[in-house]
N, C-alpha and C. Protein backbone atom coordinates (compact mmCIF):
# COMPACT_ATOMS: atom_id res chain seq x y z
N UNK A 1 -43.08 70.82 141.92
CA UNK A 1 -43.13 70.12 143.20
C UNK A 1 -42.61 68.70 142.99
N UNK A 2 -41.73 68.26 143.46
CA UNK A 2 -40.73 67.01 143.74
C UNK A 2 -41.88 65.99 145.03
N UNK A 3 -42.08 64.84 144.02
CA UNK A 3 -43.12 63.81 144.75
C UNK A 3 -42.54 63.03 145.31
N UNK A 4 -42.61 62.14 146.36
CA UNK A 4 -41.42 61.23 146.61
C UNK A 4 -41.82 59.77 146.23
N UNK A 5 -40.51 58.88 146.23
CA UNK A 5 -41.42 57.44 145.29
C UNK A 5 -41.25 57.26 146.55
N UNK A 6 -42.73 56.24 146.48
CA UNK A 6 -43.40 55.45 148.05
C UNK A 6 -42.74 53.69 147.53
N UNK A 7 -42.12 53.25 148.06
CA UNK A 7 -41.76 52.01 148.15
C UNK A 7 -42.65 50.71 149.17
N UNK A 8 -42.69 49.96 148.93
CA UNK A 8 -43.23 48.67 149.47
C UNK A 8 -42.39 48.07 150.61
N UNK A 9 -42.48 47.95 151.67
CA UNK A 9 -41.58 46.93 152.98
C UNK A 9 -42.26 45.78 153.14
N UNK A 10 -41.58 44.93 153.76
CA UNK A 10 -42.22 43.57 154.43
C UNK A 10 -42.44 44.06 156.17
N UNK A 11 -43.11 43.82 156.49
CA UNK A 11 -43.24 43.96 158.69
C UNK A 11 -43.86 42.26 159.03
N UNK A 12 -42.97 42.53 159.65
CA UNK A 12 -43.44 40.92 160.24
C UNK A 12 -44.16 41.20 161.91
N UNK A 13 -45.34 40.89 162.27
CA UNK A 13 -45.88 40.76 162.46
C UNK A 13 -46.24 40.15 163.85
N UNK A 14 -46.79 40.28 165.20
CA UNK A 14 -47.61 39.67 166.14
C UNK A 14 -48.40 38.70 165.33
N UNK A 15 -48.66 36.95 166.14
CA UNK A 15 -49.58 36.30 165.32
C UNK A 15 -50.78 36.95 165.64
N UNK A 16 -51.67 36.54 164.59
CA UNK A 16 -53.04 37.22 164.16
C UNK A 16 -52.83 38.14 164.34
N UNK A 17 -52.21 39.16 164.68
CA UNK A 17 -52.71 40.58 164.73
C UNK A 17 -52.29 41.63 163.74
N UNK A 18 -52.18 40.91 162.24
CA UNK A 18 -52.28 41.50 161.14
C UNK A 18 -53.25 42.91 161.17
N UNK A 19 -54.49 42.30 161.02
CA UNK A 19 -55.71 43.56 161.14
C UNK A 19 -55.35 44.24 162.30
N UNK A 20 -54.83 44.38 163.53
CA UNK A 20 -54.64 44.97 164.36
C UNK A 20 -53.26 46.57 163.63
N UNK A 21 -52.59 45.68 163.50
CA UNK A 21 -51.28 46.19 162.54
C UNK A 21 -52.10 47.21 161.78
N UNK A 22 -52.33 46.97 160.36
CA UNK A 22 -53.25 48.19 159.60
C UNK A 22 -54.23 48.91 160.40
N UNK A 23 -55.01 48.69 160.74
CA UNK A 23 -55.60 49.37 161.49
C UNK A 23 -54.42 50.62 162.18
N UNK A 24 -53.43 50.64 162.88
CA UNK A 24 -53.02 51.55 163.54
C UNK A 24 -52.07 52.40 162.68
N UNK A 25 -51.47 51.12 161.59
CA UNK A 25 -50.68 51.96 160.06
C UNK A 25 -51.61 52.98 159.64
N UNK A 26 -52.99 53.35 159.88
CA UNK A 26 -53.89 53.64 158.68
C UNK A 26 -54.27 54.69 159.34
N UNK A 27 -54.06 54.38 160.65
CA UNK A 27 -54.18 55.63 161.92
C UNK A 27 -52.95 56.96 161.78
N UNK A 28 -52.25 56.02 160.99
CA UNK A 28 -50.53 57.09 161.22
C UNK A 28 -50.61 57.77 160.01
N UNK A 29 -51.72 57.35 158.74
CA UNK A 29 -51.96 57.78 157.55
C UNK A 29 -50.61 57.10 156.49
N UNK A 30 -50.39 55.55 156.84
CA UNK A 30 -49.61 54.75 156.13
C UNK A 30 -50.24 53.60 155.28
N UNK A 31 -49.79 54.02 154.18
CA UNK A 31 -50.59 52.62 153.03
C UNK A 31 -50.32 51.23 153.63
N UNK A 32 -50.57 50.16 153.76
CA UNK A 32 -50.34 48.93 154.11
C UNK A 32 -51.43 48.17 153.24
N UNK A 33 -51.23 46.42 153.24
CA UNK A 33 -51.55 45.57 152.64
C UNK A 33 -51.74 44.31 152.71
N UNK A 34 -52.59 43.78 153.09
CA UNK A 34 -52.09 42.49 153.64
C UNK A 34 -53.32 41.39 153.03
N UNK A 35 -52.74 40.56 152.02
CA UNK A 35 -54.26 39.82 151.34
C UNK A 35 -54.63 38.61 152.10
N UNK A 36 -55.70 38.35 151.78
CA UNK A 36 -56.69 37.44 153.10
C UNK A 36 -57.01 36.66 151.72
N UNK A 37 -57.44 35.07 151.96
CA UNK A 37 -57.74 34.00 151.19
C UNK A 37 -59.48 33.05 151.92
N UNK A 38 -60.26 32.94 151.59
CA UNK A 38 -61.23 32.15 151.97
C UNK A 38 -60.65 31.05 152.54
N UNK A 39 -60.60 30.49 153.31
CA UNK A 39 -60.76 28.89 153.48
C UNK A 39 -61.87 28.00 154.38
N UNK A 40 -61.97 26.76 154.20
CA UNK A 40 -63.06 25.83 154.37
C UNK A 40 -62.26 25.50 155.99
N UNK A 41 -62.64 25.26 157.05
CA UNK A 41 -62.54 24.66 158.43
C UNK A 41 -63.54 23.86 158.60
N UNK A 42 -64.11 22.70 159.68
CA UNK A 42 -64.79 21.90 160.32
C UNK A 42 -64.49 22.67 161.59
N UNK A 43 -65.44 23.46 161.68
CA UNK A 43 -65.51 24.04 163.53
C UNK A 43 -66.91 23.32 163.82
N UNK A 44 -67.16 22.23 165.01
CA UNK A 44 -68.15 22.03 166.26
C UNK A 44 -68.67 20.88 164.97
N UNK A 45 -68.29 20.37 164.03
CA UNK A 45 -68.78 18.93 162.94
C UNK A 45 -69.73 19.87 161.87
N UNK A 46 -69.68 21.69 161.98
CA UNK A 46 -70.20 22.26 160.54
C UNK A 46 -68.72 22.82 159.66
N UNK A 47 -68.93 22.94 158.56
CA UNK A 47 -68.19 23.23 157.51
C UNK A 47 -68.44 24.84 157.70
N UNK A 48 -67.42 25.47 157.65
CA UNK A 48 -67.48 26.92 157.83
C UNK A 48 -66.43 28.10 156.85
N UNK A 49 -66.57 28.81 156.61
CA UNK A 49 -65.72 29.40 155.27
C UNK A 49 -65.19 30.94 155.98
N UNK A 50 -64.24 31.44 155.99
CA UNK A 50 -63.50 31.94 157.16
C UNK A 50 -62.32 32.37 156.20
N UNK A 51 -62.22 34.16 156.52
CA UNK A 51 -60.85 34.45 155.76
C UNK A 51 -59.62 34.37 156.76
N UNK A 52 -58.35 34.10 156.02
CA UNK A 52 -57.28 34.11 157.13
C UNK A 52 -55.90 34.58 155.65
N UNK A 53 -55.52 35.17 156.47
CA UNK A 53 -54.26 36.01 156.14
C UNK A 53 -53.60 35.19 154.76
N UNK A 54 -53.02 35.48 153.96
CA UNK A 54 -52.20 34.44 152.61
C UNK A 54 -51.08 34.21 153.09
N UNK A 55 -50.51 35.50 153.87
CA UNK A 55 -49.31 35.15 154.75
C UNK A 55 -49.18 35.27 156.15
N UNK A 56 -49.19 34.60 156.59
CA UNK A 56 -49.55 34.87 158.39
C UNK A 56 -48.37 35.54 159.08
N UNK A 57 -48.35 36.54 159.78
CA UNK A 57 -47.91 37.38 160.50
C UNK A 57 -46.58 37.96 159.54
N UNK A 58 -46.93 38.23 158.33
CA UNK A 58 -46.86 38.82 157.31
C UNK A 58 -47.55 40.88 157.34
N UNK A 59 -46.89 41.75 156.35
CA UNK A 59 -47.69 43.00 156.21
C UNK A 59 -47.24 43.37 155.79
N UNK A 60 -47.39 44.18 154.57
CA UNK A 60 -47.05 44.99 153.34
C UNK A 60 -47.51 46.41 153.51
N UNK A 61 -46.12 47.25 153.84
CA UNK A 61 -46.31 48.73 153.95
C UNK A 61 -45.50 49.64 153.12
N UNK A 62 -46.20 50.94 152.94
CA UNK A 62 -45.68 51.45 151.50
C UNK A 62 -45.31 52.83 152.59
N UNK A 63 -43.98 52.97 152.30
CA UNK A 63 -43.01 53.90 153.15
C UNK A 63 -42.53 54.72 151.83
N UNK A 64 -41.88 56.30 152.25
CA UNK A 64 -41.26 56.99 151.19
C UNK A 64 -40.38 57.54 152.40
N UNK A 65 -39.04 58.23 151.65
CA UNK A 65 -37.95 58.70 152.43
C UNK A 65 -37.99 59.57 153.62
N UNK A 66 -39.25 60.46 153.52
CA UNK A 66 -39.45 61.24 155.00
C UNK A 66 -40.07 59.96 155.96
N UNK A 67 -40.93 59.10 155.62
CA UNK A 67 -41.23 58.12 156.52
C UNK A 67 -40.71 58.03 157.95
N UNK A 68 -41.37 58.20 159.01
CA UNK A 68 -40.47 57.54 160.40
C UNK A 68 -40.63 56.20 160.21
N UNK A 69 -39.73 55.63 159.87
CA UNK A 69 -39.71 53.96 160.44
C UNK A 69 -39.37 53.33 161.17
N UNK A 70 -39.06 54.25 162.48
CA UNK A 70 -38.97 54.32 164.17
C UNK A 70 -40.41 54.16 164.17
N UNK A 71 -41.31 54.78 163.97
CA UNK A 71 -42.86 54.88 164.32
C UNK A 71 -43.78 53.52 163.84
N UNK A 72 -43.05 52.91 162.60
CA UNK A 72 -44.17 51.78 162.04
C UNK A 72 -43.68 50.83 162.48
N UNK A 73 -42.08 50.58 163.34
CA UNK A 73 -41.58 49.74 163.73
C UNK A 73 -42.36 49.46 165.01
N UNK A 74 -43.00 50.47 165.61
CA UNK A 74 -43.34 50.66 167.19
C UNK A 74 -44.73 50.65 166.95
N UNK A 75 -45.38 50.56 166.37
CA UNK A 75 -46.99 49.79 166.05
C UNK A 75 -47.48 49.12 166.80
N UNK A 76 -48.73 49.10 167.44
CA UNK A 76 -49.36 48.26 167.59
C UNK A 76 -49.37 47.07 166.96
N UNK A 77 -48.99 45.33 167.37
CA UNK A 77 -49.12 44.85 166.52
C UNK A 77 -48.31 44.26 165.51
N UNK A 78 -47.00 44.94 165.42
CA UNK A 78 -45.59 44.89 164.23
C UNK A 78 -44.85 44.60 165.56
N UNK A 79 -43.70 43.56 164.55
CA UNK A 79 -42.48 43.04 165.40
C UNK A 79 -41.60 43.74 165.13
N UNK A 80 -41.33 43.57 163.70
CA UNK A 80 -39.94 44.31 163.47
C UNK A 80 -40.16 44.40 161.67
N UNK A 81 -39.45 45.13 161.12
CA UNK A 81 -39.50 44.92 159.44
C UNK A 81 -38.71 43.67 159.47
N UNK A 82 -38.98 42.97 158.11
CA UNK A 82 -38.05 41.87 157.66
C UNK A 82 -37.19 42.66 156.92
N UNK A 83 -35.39 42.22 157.37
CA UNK A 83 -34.41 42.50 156.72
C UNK A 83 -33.52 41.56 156.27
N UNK A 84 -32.54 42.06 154.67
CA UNK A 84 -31.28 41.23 154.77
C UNK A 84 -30.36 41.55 154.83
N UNK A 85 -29.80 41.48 155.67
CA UNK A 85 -28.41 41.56 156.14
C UNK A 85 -29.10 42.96 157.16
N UNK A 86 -28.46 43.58 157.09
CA UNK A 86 -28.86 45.35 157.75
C UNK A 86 -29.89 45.62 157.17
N UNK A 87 -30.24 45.91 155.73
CA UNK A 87 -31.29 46.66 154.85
C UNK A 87 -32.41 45.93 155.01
N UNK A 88 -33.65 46.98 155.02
CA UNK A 88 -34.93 46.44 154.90
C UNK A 88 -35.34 45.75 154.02
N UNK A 89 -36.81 44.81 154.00
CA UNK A 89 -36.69 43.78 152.79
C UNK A 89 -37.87 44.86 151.85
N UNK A 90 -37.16 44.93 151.12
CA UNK A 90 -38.33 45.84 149.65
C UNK A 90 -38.96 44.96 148.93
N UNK A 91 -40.21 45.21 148.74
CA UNK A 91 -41.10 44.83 147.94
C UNK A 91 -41.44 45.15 146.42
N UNK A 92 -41.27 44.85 145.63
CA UNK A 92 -41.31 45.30 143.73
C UNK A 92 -42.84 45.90 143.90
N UNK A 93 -43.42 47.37 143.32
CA UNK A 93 -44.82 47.44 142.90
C UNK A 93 -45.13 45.84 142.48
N UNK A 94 -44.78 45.36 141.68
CA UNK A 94 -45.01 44.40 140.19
C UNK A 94 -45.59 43.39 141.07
N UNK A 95 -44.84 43.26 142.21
CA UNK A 95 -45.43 41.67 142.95
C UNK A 95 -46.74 41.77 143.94
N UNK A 96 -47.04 43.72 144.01
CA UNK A 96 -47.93 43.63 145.06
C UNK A 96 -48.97 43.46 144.30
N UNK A 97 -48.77 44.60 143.06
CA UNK A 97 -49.80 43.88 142.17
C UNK A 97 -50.26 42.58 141.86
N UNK A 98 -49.72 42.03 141.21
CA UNK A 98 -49.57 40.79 141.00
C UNK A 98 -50.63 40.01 142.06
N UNK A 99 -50.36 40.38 143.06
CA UNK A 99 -50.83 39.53 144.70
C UNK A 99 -52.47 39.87 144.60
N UNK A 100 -52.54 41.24 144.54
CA UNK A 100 -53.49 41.74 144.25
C UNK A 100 -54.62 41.49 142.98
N UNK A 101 -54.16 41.43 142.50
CA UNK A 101 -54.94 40.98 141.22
C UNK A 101 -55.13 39.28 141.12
N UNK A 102 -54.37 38.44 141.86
CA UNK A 102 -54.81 37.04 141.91
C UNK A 102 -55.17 36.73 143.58
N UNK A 103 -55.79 37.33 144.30
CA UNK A 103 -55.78 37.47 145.31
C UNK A 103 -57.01 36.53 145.53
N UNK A 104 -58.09 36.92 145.02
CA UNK A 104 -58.91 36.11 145.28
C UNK A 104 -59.42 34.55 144.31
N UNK A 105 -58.26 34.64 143.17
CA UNK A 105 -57.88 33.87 142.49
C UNK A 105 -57.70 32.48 143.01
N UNK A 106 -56.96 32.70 143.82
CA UNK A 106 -56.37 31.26 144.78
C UNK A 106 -57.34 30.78 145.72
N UNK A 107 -58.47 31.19 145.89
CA UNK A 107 -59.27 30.67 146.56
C UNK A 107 -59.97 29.71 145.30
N UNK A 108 -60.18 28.65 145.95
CA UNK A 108 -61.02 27.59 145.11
C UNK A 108 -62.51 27.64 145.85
N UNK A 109 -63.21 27.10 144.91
CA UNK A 109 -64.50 27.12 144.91
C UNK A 109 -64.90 25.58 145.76
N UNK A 110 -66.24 25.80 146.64
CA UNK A 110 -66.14 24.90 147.55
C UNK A 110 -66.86 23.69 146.72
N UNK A 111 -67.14 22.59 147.39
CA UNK A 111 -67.85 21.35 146.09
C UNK A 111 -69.37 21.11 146.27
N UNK A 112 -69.57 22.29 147.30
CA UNK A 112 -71.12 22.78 146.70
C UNK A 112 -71.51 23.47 145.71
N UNK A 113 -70.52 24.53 145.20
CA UNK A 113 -70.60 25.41 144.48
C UNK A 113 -70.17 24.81 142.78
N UNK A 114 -69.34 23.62 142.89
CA UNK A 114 -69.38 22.83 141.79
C UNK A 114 -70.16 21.90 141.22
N UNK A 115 -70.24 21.20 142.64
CA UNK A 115 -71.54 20.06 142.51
C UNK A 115 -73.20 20.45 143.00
N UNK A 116 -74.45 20.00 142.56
CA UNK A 116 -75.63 20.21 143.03
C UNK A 116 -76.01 18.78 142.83
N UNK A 117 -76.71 18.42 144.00
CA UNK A 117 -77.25 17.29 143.77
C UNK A 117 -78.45 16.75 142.88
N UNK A 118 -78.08 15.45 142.28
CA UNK A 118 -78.97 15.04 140.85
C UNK A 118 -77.81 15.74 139.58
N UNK A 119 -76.72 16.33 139.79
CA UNK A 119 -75.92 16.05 138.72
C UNK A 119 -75.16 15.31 138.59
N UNK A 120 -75.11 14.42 137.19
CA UNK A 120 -74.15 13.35 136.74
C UNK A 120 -72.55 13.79 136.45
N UNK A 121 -72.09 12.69 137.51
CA UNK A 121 -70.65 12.64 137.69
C UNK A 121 -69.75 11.43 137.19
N UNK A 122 -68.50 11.76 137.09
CA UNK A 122 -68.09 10.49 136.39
C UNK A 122 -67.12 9.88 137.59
N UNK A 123 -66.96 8.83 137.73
CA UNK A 123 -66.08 8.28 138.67
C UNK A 123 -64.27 7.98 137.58
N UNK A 124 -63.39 9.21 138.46
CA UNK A 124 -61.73 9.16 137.38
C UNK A 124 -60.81 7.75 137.94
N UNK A 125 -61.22 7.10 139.18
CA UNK A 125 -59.72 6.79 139.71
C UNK A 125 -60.48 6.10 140.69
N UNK A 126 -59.93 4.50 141.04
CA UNK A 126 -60.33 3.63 142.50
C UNK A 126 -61.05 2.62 141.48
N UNK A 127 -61.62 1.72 142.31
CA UNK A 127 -61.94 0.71 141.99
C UNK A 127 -63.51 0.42 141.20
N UNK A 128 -64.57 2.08 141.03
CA UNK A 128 -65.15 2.27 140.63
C UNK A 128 -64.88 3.08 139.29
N UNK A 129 -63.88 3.02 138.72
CA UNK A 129 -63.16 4.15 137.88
C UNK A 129 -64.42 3.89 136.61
N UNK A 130 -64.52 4.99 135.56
CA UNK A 130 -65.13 5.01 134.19
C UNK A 130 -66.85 4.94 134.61
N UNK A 131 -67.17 4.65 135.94
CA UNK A 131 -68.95 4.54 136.06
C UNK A 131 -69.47 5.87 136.14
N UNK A 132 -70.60 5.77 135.68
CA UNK A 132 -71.45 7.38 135.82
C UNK A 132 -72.05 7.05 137.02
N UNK A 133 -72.05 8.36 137.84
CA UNK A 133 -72.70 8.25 138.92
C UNK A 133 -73.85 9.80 139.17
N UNK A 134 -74.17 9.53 140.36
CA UNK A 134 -75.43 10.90 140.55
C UNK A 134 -74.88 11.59 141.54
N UNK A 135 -74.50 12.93 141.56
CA UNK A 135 -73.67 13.13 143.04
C UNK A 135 -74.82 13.84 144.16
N UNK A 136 -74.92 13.09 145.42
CA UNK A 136 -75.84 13.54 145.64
C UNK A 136 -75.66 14.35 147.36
N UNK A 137 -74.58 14.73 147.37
CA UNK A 137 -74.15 15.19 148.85
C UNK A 137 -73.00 15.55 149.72
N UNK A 138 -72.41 16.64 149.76
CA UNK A 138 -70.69 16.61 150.69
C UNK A 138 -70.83 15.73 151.58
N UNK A 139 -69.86 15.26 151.94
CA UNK A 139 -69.68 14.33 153.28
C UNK A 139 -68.08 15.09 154.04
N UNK A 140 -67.95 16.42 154.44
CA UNK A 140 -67.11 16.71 155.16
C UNK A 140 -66.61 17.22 154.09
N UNK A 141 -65.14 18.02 154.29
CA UNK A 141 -64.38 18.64 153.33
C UNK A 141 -63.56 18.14 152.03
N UNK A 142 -63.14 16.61 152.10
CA UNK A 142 -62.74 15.96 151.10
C UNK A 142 -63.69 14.87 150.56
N UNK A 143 -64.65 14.09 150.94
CA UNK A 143 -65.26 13.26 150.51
C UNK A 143 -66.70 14.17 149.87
N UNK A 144 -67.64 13.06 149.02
CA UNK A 144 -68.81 13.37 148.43
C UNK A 144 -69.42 11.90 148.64
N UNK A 145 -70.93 11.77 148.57
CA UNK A 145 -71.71 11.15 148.65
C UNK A 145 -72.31 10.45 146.83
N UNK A 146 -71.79 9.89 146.76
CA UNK A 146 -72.24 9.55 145.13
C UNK A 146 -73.38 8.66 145.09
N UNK A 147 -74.25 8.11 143.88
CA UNK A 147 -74.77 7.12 143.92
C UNK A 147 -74.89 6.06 142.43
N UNK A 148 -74.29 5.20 142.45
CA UNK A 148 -73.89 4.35 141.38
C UNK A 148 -75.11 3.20 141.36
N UNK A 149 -75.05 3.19 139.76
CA UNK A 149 -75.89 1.29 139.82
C UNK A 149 -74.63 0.09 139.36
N UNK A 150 -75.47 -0.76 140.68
CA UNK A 150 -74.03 -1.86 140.11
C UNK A 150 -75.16 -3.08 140.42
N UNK A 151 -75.18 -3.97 139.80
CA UNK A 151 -75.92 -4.79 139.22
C UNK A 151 -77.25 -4.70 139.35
N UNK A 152 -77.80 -3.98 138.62
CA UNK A 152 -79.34 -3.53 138.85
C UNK A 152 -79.60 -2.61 139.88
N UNK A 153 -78.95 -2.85 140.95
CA UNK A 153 -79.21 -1.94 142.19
C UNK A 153 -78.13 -0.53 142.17
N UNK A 154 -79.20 0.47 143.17
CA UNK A 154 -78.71 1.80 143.32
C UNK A 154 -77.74 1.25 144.92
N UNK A 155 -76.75 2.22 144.52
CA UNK A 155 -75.93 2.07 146.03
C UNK A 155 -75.16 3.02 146.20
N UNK A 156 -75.39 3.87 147.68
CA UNK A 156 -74.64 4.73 147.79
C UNK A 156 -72.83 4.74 148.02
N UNK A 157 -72.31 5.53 147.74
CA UNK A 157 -70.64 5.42 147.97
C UNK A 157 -70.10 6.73 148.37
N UNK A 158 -69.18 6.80 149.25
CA UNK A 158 -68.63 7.55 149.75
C UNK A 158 -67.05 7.66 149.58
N UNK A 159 -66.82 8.86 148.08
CA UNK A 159 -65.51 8.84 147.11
C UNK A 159 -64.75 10.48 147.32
N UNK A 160 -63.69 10.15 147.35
CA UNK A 160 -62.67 11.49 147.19
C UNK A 160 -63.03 11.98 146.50
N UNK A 161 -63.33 13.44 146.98
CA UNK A 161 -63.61 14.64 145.75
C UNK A 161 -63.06 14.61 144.41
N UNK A 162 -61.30 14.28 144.68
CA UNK A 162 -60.16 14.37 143.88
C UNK A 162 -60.81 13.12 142.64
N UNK A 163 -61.08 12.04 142.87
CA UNK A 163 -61.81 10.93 142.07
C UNK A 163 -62.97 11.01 141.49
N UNK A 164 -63.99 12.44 141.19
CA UNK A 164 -64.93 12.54 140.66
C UNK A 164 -64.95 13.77 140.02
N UNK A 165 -65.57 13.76 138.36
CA UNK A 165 -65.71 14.92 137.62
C UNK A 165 -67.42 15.03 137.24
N UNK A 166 -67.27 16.09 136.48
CA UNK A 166 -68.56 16.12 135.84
C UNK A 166 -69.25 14.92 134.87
N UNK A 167 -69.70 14.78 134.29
CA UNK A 167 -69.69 13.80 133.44
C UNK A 167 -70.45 14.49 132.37
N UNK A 168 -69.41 13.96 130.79
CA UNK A 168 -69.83 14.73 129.52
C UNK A 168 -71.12 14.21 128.98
């Protein structure tokens, strides 16, 4: 029995309606793919963690030569395949992998999950540079709440994430 090789396409996509897209590929009994990344938003002044597409109105579908691709073109959801020139755009196994296996890789860890408050931090960069400090609080998505002594006294400061490490 002669198997057929299933190849990888690009479909570009209705915005957001990626998940809409698979969903109806999956209905037609078609592999598809599409990787989602965590990210951090400020919705209503809370910090909120929310997946959204790696490629937006992006979709990775795995077609073989009997394939209708009259039918995945006409999807719920799908615009058109991405092509160059005339030919469809093919996808390498190697890269879906690839995607796949660092998929959740590329999400970074939020600076709660690095920092806890009452751990000592070092100040890298600004006008407080080389002081040990206590980190004691997020202040929104890029800043932290530190607390330094500067001449005898405790005082709070409010420093770029990017400007503070652990301290050895």
């Amino acid at each position: 029995m002669n198997q057929l090789q299933a190849t990888w396409y690009l479909l570009y996509c209705k915005a957001g309606q990626e998940a809409r897209a698979q969903l109806h590929l999956a209905n037609q009994a078609y592999a598809s793919y599409c990787p989602y990344i965590c990210v951090e938003r400020i919705n209503k002044g809370k910090l909120r963690h929310k997946q959204e597409a790696l490629f937006p109105n992006y979709l990775f579908v795995q077609l073989n030569e009997e394939s209708n691709f009259n039918a995945v073109r006409s999807t719920r959801g799908v615009i058109d395949f991405v092509k160059v020139g005339r030919n469809y755009q093919v996808v390498a196994d190697g890269m879906i992998a690839q995607i796949k296996s660092s998929e959740y890789a590329h999400s970074q860890p939020t600076i709660e999950q690095v920092y806890q408050p009452g751990m000592k931090v070092a100040v890298q960069q600004g006008a407080f540079q080389s002081l040990e400090a206590i980190y004691q609080r997020a202040d929104g998505l890029e800043r932290s709440v530190i607390l330094v002594r500067l001449l005898n006294q405790q005082a709070s400061l409010v420093v770029n994430n990017r400007d503070i490490c652990l301290a050895c």
